[in-house]
Protein backbone atom coordinates (compact mmCIF):
# COMPACT_ATOMS: atom_id res chain seq x y z
CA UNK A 1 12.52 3.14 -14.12
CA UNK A 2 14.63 1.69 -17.30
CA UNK A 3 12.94 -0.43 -19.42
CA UNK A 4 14.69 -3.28 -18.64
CA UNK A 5 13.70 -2.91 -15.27
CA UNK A 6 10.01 -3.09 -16.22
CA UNK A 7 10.55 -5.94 -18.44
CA UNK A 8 11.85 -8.17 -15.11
CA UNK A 9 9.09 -6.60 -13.23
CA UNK A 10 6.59 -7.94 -15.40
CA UNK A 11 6.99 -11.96 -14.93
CA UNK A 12 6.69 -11.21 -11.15
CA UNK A 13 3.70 -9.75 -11.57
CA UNK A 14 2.35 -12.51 -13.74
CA UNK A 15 0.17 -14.04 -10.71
CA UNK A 16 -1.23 -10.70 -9.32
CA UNK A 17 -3.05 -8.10 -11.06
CA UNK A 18 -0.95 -5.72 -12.71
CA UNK A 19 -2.04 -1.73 -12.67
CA UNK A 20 -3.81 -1.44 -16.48
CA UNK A 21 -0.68 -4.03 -17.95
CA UNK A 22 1.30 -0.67 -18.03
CA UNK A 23 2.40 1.60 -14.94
CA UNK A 24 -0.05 4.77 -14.76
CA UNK A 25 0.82 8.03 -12.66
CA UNK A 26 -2.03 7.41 -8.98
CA UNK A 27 -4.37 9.73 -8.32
CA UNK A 28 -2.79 11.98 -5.59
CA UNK A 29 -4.25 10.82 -1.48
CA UNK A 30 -7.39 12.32 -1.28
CA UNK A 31 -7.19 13.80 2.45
CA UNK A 32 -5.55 16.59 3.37
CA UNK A 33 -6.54 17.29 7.02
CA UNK A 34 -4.03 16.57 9.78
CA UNK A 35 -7.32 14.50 11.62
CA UNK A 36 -7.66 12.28 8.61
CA UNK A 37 -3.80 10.89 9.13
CA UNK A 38 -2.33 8.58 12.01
CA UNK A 39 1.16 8.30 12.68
CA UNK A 40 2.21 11.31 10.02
CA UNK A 41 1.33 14.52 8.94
CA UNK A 42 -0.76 14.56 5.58
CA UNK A 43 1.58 13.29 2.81
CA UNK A 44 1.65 13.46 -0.73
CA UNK A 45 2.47 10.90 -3.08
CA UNK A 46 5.08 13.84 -5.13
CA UNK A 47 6.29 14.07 -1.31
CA UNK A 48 6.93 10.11 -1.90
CA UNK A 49 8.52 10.30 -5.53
CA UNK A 50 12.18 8.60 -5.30
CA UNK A 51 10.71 6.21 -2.91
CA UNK A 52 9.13 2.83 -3.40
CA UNK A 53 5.05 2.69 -2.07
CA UNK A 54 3.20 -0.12 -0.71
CA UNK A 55 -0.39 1.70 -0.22
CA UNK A 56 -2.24 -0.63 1.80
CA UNK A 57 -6.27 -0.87 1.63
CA UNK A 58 -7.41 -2.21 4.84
CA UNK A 59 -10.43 -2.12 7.25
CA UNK A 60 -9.86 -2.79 10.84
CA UNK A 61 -12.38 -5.69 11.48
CA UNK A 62 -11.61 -7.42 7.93
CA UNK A 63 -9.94 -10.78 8.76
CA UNK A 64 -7.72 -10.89 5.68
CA UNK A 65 -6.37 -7.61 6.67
CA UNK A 66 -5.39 -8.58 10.59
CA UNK A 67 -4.55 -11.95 8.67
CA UNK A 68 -2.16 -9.96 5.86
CA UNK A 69 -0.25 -7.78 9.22
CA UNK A 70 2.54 -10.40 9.57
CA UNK A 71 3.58 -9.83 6.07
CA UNK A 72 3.28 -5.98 5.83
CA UNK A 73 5.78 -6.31 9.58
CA UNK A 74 7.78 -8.60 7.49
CA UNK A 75 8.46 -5.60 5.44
CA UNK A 76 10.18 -3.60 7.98
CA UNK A 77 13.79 -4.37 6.66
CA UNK A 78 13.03 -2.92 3.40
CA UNK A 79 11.81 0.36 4.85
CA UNK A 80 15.53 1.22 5.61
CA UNK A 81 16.34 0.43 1.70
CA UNK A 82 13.83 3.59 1.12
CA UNK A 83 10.54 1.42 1.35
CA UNK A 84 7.60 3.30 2.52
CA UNK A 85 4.51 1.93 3.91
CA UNK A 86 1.19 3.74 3.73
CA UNK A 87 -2.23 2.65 5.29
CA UNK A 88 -5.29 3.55 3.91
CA UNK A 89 -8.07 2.59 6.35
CA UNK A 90 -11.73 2.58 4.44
CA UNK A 91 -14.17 1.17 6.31
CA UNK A 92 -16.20 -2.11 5.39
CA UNK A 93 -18.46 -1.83 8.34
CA UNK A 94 -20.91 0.76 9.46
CA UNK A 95 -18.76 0.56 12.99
CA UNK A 96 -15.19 1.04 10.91
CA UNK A 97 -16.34 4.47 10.08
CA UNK A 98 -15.39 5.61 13.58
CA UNK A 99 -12.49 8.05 13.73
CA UNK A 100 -11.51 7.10 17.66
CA UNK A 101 -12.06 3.43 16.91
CA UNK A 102 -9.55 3.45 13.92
CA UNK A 103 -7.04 5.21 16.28
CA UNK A 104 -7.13 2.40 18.53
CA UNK A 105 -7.19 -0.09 15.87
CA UNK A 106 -4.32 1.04 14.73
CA UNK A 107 -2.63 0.89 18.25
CA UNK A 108 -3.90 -1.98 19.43
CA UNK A 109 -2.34 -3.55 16.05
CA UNK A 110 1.07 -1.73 16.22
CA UNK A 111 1.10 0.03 13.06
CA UNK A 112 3.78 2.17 13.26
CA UNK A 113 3.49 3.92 9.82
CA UNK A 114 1.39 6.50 8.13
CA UNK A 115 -2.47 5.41 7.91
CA UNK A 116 -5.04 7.93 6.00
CA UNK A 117 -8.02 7.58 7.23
CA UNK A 118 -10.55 7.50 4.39
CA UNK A 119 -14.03 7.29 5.37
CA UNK A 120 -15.54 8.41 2.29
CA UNK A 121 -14.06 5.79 0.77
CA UNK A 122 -12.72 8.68 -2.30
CA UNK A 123 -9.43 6.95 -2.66
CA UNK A 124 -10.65 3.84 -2.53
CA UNK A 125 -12.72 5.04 -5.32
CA UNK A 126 -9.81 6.78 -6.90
CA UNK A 127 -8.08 3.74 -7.30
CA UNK A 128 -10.90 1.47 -8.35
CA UNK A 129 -10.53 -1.13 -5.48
CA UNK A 130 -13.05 -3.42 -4.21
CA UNK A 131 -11.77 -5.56 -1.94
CA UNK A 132 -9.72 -5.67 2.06
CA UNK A 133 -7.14 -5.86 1.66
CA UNK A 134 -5.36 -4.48 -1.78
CA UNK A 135 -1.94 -3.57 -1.64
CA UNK A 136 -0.71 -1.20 -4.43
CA UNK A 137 2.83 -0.94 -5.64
CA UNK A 138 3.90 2.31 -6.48
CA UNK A 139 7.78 2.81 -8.04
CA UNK A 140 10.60 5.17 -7.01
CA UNK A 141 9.37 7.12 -10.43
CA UNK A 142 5.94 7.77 -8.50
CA UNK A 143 4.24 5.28 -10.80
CA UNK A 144 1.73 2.93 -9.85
CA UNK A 145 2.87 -0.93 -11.26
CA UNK A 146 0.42 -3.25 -9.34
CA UNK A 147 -2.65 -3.26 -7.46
CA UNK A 148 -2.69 -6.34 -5.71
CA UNK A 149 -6.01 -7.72 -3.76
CA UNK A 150 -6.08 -10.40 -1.04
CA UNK A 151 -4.64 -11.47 1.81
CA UNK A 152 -0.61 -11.63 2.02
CA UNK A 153 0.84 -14.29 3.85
CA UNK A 154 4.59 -14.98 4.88
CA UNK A 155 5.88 -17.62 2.87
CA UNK A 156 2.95 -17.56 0.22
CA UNK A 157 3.85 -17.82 -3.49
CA UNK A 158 2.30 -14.24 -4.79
CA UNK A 159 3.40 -12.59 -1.59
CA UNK A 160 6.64 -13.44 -1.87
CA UNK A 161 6.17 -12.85 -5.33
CA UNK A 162 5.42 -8.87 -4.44
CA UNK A 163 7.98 -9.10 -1.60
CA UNK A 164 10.99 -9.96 -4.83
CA UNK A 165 8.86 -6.96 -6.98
CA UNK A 166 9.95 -4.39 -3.85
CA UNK A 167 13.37 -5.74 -3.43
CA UNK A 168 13.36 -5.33 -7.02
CA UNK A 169 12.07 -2.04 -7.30
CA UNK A 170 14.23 -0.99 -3.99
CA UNK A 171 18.07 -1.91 -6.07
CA UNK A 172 16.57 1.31 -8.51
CA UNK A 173 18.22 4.36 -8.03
CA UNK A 174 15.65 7.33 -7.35
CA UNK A 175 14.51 9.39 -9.84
């Protein structure tokens, strides 16, 4: 991204937590295995550069997650403008660590995209997070700008806040 680009970038990510105050390269998804992935073969995040990232930390019986699914299916528009949404189910529950029951979590929800299953919780790890949900923003450049925590609601002030950051980010040519 141009400088400039991260200059505008920054007062939009004055409410939410931004990724060390500078962008850092993310460690690479942690699972591999075709079983560990729902709705995709395994990706890679170098698979992903020239695309803008949402990862999305989530755990199937958290309440702020099935609360925050409204605003990740407001983001379907922007998936045409090169947007790509990733799940990353780690379990919070002894009963989330169930392979079969995140598969039908994720079709009783009607998540359409890619979800990673990741019961060891190593990206999760990876990344630092601690709480359901997080939502981090990675740039067409394949560098990570926020991690976000909490629950996203339509019409909230910081999610619409990190909805303008991807619009934003989208308007960047790729890399």
């Amino acid at each position: 991204m141009k400088g400039v680009t991260r200059i505008l970038l920054l007062p939009l990510f004055a409410v939410v937590a931004l990724a060390a105050g500078t962008p850092s390269t993310p460690p690479e998804f942690t699972h591999r295995d075709a079983h560990d992935w729902i709705n995709s073969d395994p990706l890679t995040l170098a698979s992903l550069k020239g695309k803008v990232v949402l990862v999305e930390f989530w755990a199937f019986e958290c309440d702020n997650c099935i609360k925050s699914r409204a605003w990740i299916e407001s983001l379907k528009a922007d998936e045409s403008a090169g947007l790509v949404i990733i799940g990353v189910h780690t379990p919070e529950l002894p009963k989330e660590r169930d392979v079969r029951a995140v598969h039908l979590a994720v079709e009783r929800a009607g998540i359409h995209y890619p979800v990673m299953i990741d019961g060891d919780a190593s990206y999760w790890n990876a990344l630092h997070i601690q709480y359901w949900p997080t939502f981090c923003l990675i740039g067409r450049d394949g560098r990570l700008y926020a991690s976000v925590p909490g629950e996203m609601d339509v019409g909230n002030d910081r999610a619409q806040k990190v909805k303008e950051a991807i619009e934003l980010m989208l308007k960047q040519p790729a890399t």
